[in-house]
Protein backbone atom coordinates (compact mmCIF):
# COMPACT_ATOMS: atom_id res chain seq x y z
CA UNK A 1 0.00 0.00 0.00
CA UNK A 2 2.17 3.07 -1.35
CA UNK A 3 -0.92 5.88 -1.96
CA UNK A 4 0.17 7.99 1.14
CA UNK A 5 -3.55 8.85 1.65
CA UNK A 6 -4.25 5.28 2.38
CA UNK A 7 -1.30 4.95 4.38
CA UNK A 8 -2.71 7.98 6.27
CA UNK A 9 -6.33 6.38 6.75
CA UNK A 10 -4.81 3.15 8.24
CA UNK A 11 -2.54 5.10 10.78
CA UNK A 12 -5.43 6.92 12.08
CA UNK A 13 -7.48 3.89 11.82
CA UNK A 14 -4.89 2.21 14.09
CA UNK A 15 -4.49 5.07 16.36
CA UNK A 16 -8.18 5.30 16.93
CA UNK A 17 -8.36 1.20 17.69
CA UNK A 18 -5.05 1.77 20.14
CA UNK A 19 -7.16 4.67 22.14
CA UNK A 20 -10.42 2.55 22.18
CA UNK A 21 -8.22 -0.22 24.06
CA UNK A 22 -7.07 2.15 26.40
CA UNK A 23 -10.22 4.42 27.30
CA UNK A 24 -11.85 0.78 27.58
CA UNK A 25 -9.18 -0.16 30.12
CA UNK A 26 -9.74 3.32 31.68
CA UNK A 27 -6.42 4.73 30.58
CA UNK A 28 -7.33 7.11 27.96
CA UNK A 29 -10.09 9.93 28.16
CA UNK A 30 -13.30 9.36 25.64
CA UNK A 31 -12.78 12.89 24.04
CA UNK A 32 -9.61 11.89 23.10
CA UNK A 33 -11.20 8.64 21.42
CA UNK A 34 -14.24 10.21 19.76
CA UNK A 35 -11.32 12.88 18.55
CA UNK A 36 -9.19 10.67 16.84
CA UNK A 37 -11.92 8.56 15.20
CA UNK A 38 -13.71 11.90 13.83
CA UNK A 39 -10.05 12.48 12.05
CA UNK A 40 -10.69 8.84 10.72
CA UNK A 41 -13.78 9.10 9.17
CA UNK A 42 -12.40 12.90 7.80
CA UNK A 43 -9.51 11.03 6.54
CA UNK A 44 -11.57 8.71 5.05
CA UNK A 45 -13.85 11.00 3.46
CA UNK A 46 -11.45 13.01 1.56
CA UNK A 47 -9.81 9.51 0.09
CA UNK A 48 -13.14 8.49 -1.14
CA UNK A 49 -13.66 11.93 -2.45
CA UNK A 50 -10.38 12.18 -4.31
CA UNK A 51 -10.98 8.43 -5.76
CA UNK A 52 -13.95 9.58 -7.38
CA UNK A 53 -12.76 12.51 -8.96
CA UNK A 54 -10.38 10.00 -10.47
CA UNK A 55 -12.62 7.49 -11.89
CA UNK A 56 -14.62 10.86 -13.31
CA UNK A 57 -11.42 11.89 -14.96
CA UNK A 58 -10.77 9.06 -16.82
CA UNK A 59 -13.95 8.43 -17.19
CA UNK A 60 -13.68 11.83 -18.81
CA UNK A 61 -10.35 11.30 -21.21
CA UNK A 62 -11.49 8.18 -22.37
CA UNK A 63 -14.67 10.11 -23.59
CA UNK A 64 -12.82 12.98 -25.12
CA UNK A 65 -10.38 10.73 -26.95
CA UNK A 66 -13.00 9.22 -28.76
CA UNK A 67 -14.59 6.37 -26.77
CA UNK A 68 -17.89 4.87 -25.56
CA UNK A 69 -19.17 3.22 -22.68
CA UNK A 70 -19.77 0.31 -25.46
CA UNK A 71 -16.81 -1.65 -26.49
């Protein structure tokens, strides 16, 4: 997994799992849990975002050099 915003997604996501453990085990404050797992789902967000203005881009050059959604 190279794409840094991936890489970014899975850090957080691992962060936010690491916190849960600990505010379960009383060691870590729930703001600081909800906190980190709003960043997640930001994080998320913005990589689904930017994979779909992608696909619409090449959906886009493959349209304007000439093809179809037919093969």
């Amino acid at each position: 997994m190279r794409d840094p915003a991936r890489q970014a997604v899975l850090a957080l996501t691992l962060s936010a799992n690491l916190l849960l453990v600990s505010a379960c085990g009383g060691e870590e404050e729930l703001l600081n849990v909800l906190t980190i797992q709003q960043r997640v789902i930001g994080t998320q967000s913005s990589l689904s975002t930017a994979q779909r203005l992608l696909l619409e881009q090449r959906v886009n050059l493959n349209l304007a050099l000439g093809g179809s959604w037919q093969d």
